[in-house]
Protein backbone atom coordinates (compact mmCIF):
# COMPACT_ATOMS: atom_id res chain seq x y z
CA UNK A 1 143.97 -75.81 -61.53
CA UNK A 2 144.03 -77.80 -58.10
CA UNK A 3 141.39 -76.08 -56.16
CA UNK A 4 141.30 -76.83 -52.15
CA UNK A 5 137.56 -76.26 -51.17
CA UNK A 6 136.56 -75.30 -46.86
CA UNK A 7 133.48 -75.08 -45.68
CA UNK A 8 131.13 -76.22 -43.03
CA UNK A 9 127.76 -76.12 -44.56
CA UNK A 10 124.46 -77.14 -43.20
CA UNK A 11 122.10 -79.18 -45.72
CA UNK A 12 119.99 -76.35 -47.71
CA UNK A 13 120.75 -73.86 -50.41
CA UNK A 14 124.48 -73.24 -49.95
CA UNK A 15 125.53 -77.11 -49.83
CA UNK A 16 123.61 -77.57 -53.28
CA UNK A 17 125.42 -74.71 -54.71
CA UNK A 18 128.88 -76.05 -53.20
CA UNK A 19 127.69 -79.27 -54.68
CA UNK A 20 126.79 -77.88 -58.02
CA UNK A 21 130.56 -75.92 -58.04
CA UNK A 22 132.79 -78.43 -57.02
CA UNK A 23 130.86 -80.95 -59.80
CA UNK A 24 131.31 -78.24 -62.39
CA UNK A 25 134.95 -77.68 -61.76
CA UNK A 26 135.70 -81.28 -62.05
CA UNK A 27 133.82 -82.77 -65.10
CA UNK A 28 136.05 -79.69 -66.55
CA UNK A 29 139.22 -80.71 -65.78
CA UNK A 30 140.52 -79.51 -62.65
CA UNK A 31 141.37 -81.05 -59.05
CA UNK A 32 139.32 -80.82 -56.07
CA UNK A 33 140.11 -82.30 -52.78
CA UNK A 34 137.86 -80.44 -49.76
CA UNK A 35 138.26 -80.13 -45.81
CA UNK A 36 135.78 -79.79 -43.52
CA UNK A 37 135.40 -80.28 -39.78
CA UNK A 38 132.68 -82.83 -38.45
CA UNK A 39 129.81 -80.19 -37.67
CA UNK A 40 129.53 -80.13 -41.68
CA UNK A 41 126.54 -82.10 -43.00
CA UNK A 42 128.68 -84.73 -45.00
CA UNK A 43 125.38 -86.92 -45.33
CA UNK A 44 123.17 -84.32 -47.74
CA UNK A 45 124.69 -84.35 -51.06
CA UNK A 46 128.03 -85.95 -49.44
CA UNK A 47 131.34 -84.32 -51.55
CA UNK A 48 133.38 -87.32 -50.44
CA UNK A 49 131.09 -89.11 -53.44
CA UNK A 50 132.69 -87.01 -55.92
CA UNK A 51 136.44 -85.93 -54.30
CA UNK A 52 138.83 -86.65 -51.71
CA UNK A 53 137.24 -84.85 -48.40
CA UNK A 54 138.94 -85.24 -45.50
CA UNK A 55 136.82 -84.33 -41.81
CA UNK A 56 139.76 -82.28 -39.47
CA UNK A 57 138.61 -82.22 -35.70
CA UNK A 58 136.32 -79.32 -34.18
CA UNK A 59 136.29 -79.63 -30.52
CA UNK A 60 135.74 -76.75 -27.52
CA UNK A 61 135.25 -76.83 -23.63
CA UNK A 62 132.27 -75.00 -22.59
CA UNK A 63 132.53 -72.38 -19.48
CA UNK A 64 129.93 -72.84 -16.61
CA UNK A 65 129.87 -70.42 -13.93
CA UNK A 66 129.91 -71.22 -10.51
CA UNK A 67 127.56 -68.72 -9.10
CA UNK A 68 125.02 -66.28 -10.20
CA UNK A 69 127.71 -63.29 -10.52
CA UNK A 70 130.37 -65.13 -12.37
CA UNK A 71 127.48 -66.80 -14.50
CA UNK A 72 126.90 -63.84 -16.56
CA UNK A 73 130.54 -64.35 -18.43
CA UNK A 74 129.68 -67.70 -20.02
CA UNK A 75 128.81 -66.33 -23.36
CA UNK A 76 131.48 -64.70 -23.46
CA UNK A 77 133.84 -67.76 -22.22
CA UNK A 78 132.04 -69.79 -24.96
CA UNK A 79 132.49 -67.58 -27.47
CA UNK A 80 136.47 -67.31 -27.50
CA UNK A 81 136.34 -71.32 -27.05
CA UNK A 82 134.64 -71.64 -30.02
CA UNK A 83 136.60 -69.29 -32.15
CA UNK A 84 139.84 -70.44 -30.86
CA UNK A 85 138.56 -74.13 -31.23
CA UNK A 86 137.52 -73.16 -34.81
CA UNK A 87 141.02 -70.76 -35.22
CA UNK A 88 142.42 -74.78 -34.55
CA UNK A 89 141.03 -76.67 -37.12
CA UNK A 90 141.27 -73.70 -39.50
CA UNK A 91 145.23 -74.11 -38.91
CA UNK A 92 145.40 -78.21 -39.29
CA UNK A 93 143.42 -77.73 -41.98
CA UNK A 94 145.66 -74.89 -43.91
CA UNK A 95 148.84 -77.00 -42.55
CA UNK A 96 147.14 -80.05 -45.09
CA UNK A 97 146.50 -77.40 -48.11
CA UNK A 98 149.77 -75.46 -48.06
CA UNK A 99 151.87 -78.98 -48.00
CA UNK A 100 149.44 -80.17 -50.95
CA UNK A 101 150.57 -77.93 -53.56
CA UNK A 102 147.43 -76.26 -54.64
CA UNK A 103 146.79 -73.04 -56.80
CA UNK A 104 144.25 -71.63 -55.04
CA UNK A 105 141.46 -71.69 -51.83
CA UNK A 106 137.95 -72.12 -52.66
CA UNK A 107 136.71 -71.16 -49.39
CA UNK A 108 132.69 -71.23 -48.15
CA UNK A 109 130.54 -70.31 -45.92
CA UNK A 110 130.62 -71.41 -42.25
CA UNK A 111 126.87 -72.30 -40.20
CA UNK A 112 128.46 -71.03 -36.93
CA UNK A 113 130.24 -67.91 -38.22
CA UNK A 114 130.09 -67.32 -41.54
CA UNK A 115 133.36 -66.53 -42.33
CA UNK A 116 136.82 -68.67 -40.74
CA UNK A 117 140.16 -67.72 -40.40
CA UNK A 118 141.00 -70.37 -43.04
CA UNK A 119 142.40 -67.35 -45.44
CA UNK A 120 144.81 -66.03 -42.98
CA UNK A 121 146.72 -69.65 -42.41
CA UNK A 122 147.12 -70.54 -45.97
CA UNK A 123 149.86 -69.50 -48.36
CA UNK A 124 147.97 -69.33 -51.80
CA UNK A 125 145.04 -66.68 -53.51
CA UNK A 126 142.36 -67.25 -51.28
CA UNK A 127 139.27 -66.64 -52.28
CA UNK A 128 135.84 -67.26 -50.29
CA UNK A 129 132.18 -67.72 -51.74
CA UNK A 130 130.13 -66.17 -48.92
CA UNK A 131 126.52 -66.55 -48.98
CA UNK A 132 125.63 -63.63 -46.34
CA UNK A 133 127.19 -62.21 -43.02
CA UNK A 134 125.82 -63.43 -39.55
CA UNK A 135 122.68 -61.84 -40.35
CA UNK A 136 121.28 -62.01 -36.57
CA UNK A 137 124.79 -59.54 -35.66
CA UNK A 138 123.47 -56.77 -38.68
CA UNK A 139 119.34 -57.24 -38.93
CA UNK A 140 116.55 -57.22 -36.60
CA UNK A 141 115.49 -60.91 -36.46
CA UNK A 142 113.21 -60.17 -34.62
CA UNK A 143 115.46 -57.62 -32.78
CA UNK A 144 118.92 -56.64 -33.16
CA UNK A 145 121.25 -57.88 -30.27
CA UNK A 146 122.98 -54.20 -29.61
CA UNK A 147 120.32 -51.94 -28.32
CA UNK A 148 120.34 -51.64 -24.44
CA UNK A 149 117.82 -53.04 -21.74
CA UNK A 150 115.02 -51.17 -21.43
CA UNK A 151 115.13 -48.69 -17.82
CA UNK A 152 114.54 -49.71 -14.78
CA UNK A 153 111.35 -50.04 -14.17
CA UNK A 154 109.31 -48.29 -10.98
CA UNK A 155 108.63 -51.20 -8.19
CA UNK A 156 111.40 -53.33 -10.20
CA UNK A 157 114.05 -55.09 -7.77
CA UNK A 158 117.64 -53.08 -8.48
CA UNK A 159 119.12 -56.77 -7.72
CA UNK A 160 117.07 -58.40 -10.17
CA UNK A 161 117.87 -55.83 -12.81
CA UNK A 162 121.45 -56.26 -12.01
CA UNK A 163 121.60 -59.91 -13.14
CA UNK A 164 119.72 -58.94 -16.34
CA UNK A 165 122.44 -56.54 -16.80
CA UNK A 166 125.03 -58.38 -16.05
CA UNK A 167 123.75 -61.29 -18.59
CA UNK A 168 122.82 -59.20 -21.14
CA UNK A 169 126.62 -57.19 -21.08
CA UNK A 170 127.91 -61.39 -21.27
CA UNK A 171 125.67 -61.69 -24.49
CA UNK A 172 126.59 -58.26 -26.10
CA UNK A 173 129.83 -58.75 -25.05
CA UNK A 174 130.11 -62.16 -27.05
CA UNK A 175 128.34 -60.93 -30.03
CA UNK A 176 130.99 -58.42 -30.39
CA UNK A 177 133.83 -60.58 -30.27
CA UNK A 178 132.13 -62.30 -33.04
CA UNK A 179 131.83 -59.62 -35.51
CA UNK A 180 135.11 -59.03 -34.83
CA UNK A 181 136.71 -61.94 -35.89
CA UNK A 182 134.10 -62.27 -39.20
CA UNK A 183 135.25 -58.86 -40.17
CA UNK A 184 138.74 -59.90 -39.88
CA UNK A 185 138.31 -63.25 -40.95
CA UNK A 186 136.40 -61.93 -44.06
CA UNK A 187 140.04 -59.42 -44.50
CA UNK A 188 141.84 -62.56 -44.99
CA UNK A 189 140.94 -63.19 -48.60
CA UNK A 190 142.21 -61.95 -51.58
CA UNK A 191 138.45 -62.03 -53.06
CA UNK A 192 135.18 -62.93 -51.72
CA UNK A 193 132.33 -63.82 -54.29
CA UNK A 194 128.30 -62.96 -53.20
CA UNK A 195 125.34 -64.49 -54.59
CA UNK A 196 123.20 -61.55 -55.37
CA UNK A 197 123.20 -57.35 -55.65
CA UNK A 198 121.48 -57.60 -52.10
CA UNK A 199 124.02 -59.97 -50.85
CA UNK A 200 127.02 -57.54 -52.11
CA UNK A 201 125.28 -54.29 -50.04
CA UNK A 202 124.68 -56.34 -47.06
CA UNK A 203 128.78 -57.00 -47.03
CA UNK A 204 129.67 -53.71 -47.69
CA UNK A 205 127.05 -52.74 -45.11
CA UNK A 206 128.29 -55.13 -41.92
CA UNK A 207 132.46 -55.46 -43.10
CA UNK A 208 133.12 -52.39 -45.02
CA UNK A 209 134.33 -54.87 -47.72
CA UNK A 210 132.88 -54.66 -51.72
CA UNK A 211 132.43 -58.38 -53.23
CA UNK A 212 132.14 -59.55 -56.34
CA UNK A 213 128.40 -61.22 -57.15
CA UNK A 214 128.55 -64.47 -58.78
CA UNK A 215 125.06 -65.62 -59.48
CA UNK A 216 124.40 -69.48 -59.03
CA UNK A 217 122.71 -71.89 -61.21
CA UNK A 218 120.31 -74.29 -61.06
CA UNK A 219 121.20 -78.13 -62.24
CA UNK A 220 118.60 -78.80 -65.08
CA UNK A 221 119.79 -82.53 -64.91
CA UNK A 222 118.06 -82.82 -61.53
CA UNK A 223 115.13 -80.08 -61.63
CA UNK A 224 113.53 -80.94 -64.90
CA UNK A 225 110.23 -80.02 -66.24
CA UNK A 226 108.15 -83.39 -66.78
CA UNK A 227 104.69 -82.22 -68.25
CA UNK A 228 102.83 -83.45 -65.32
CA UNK A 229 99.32 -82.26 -64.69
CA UNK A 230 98.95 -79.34 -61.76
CA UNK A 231 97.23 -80.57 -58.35
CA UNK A 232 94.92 -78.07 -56.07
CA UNK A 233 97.82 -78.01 -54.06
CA UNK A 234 100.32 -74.98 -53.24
CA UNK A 235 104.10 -75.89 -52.50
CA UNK A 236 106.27 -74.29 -49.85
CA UNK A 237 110.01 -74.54 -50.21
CA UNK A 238 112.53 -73.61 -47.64
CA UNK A 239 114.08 -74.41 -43.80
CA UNK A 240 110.69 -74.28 -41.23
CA UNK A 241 112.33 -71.73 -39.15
CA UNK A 242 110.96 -68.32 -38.58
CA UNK A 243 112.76 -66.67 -40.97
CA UNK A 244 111.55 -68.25 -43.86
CA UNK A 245 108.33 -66.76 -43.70
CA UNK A 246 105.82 -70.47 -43.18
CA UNK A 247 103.51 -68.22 -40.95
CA UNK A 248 103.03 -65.45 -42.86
CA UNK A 249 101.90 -68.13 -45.90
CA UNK A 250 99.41 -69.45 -43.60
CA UNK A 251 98.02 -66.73 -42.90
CA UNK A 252 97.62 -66.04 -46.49
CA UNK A 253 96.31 -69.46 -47.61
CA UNK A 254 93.42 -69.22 -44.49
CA UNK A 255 92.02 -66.04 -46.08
CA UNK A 256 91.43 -67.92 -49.63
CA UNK A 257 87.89 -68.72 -49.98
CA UNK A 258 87.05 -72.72 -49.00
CA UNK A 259 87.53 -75.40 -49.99
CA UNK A 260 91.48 -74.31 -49.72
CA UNK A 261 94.52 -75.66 -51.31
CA UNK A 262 96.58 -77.92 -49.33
CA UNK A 263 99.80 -76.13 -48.42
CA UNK A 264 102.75 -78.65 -48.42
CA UNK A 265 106.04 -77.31 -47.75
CA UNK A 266 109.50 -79.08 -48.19
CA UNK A 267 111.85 -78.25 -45.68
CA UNK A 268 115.59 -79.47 -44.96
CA UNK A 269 115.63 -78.81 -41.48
CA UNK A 270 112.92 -77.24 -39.17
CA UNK A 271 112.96 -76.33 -35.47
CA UNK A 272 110.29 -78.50 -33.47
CA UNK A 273 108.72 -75.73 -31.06
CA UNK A 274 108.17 -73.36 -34.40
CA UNK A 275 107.15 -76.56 -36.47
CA UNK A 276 104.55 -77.42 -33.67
CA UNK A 277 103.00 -73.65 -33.06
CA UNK A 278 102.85 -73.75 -37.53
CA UNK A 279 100.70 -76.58 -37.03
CA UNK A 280 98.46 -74.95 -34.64
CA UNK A 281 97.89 -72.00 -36.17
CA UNK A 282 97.29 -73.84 -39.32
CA UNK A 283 94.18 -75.72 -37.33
CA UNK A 284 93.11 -72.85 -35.86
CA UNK A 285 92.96 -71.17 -39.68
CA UNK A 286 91.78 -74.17 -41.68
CA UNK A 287 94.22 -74.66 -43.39
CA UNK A 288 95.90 -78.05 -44.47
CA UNK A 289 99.66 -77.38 -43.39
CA UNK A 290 101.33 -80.74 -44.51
CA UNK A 291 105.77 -80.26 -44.01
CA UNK A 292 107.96 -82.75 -45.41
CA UNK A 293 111.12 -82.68 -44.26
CA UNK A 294 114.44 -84.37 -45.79
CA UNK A 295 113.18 -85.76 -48.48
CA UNK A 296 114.70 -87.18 -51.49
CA UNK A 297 115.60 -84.80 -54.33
CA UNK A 298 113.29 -87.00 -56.77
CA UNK A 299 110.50 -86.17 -54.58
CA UNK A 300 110.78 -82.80 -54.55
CA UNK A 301 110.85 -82.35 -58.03
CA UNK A 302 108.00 -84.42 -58.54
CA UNK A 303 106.27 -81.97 -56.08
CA UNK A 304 107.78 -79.24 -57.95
CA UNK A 305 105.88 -80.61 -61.39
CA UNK A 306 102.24 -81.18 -59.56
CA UNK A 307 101.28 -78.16 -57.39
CA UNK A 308 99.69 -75.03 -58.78
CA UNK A 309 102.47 -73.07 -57.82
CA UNK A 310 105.29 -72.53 -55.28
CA UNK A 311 104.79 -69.83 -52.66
CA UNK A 312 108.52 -68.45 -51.22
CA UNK A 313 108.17 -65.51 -48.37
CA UNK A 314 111.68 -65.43 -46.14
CA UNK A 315 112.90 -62.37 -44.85
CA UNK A 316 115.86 -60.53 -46.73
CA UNK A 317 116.85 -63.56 -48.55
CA UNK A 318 120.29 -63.19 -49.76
CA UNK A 319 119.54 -64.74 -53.34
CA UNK A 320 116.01 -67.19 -53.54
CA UNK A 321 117.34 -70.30 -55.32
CA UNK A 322 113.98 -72.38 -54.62
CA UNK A 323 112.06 -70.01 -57.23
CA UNK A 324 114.51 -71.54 -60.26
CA UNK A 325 114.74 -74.84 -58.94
CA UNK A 326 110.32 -74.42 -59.05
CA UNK A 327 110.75 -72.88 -62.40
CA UNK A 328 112.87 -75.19 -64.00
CA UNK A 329 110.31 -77.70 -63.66
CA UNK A 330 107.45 -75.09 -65.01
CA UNK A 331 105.76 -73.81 -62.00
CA UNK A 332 105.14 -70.13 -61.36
CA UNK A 333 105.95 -68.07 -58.08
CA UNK A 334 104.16 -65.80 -55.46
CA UNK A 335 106.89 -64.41 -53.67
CA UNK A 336 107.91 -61.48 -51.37
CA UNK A 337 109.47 -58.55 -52.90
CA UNK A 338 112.95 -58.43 -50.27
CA UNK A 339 116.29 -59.33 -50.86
CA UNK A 340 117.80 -61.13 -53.63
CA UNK A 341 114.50 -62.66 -54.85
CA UNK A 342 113.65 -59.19 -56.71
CA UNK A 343 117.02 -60.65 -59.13
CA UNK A 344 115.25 -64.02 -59.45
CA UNK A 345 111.30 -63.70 -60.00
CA UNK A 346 110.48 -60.57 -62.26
CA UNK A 347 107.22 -59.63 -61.32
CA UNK A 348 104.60 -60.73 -64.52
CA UNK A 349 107.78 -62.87 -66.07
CA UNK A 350 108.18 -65.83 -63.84
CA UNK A 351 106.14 -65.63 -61.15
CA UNK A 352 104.23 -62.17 -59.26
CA UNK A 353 106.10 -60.47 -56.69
CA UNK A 354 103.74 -59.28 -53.22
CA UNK A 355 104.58 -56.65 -50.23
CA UNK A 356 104.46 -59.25 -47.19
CA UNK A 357 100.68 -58.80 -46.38
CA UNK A 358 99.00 -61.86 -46.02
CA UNK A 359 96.21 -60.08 -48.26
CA UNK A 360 98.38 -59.18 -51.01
CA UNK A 361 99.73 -62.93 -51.47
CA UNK A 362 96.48 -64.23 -51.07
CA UNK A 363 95.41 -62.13 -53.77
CA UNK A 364 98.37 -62.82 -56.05
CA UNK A 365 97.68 -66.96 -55.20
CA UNK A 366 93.96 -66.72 -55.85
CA UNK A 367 94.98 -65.05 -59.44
CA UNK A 368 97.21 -68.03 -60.18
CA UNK A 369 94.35 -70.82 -58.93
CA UNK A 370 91.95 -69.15 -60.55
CA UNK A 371 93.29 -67.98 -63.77
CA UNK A 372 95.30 -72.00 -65.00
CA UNK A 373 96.02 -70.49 -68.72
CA UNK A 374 98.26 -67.22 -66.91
CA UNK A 375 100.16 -69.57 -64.75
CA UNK A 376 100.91 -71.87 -67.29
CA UNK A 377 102.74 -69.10 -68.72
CA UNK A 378 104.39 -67.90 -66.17
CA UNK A 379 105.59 -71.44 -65.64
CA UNK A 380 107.10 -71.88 -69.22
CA UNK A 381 108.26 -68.59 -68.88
CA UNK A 382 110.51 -69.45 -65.96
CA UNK A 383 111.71 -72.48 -67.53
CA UNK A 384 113.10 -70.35 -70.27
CA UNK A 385 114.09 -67.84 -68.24
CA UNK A 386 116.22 -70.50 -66.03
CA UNK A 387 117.71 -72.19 -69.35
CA UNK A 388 119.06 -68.58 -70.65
CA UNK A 389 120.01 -66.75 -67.32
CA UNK A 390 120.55 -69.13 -64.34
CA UNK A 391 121.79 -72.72 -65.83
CA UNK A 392 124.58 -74.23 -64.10
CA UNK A 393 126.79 -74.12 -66.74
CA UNK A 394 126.72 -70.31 -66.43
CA UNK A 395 127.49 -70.57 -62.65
CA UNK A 396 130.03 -72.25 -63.10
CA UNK A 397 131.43 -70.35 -65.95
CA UNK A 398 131.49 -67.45 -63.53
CA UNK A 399 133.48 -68.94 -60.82
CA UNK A 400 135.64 -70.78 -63.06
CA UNK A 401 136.59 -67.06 -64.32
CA UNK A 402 137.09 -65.88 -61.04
CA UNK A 403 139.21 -68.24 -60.22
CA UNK A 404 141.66 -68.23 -62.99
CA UNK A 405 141.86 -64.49 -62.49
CA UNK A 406 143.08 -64.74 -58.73
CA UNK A 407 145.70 -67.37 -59.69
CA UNK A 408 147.04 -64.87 -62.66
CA UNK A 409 146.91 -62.16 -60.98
CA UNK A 410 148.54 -63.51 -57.81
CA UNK A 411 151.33 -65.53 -60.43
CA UNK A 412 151.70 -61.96 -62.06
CA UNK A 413 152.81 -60.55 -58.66
């Protein structure tokens, strides 16, 4: 086949799994080239080092309001500058792929929106590999955007309120526009592919739209178990953002009994006011927070084969690739029972799976410090259970399939 790839992935989960894909597809046989616009991090396992990838032009005007009452449409302005600006490249880019005389769209995920209206511009099966929906549009992170202001409150200036209106009806307003267009945009393909069960109910749930799960792999080449003797030291993988669950960890670690664990925790990307209050509470509770961010994929894996064990706690994570990439290289889990990770760690298999109570993983961490021999085999276990359920060679098996059947079905039409 000659497969035209989109996205515009941040570094993290999803590019690895593009990564993984698009270096399956080739070493068996069939042509990639990708597009991608410059917001894409081309610099964390960079595609252009293993196909053609050309970088189309993302650019938008941003609305600033003159005065207080005209003010409170910016979001909205900003929104329809960036999906029109988006709606641009999308169209330069499926000008490219139509004229290039490919079989079929391998479509991804994009940071900003999630899903593009790259399938409605271009002429052949389309098919998209979506990792969630906007999840801040459909869950409460902390608080869903829809619900309306609270009352007016008694003594409260109408005037004042009336700005606060006015701004939040700009925001909602915005928002909406945006779940428009992902629900439409989503429409445009002929079949969109999900990483997990979870991630399949949360589409149905915000577009109405059943996917197809396609589970991903992790690359044994890279994430290998070397034999290396465990460190009093728990490891942390994921982006330091709130989501991801670092505080509720720390909390956790500072109610083992002393001396504690170091905590070190590997991060991609983290945002510097959450990074900075981690850190403070992690003084405050004794405990030895050390992050690493960016680093090299050796490192991490030599991480992966010294600590005790790998602690994972986001909320409603759509699959949980970090707990394979830990067990691959033989360390057990203590992760939170949401989301996909209930189809990646089976509880007493791989790893132990917790409610998220900082009491419950503390308890399920001190079992794993305290008890080597159990861990160890949970560790070995995982290896195993990576090799015979979630190599890459099976991931890419499963797209490989998928896509041959939207080309033959589309060819049988």
């Amino acid at each position: 086949m000659r497969i035209a790839v989109w996205h515009n992935l941040p570094s993290g989960g999803g590019k690895r799994a593009l990564d993984s894909h698009v270096r399956g597809l080739v070493a068996r046989g069939h042509s990639v080239e990708s597009w991608c616009p410059p917001t894409a991090d081309s610099s964390y396992l960079p595609l252009g080092e293993i196909i053609p990838e050309r970088t189309k032009p993302l650019d938008r005007a941003s609305f600033v309001g003159r005065n207080p009452l005209t003010r409170w449409i910016g979001p909205y302005k900003d929104m329809t500058a960036k999906l029109a600006a988006m709606d641009r490249h999308c169209r330069a880019c499926a000008d490219e792929i139509n004229a290039g005389g490919f079989d079929v769209l391998f479509a991804n995920s994009c940071m900003f929106f999630r899903t593009t209206s790259i399938g409605r511009h271009v002429a052949i099966p389309r098919l998209l590999y979506l990792q969630e929906p906007f999840r801040w549009l459909y869950e409460a992170l902390p608080r869903l955007p829809w619900p309306a202001l609270p009352a007016l409150r008694s003594g409260e200036s109408s005037v004042r309120y009336l700005k606060r209106f006015l701004k939040d009806l700009g925001e909602v307003q915005a928002l909406r526009i945006q779940a428009r267009e992902e629900v439409e945009n989503a429409r445009g393909f002929d079949t969109i592919l999900v990483n997990s069960l979870f991630s399949r109910e949360s589409v149905l749930r915000a577009y109405g739209i059943s996917p197809k799960v396609c589970y991903l792999g992790v690359d044994t080449s890279v994430f290998v178990n070397q034999q290396m003797p465990r460190e009093n030291f728990v490891v942390g993988l994921g982006a330091i953002t709130p989501e991801k669950g670092v505080a509720l960890v720390i909390d956790a670690m500072s109610r083992l009994p002393a001396p504690r664990p170091q905590l070190v925790w590997i991060g991609n990307i983290s945002l510097p006011s959450h990074l900075e209050g981690l850190q403070r509470s992690a003084r405050s509770k004794g405990v030895d927070f050390q992050p690493k961010l960016a680093i090299p994929d050796k490192d991490v894996v030599s991480l992966l084969n010294r600590a005790a064990l790998l602690v994972y706690a986001p909320r409603l994570e759509p699959f949980g690739l970090a707990p394979l990439e830990a067990n691959a290289c033989g360390l057990p889990v203590v992760a939170v029972a949401e989301g996909g990770v209930r189809e990646t760690v089976a509880d007493g298999v791989n790893g132990l799976l917790v409610d998220e109570d900082p009491s419950a993983m503390a308890e399920a961490i001190a079992r794993l410090l305290r008890d080597r021999g159990y861990a160890t085999r949970l560790g070995l276990n995982g290896a195993e259970w990576v090799k015979g359920k979630w190599s890459v060679d099976a991931s890419i098996d499963r797209l490989e399939q998928r896509l041959l059947e939207l080309v033959d079905r589309q060819r049988g039409r």
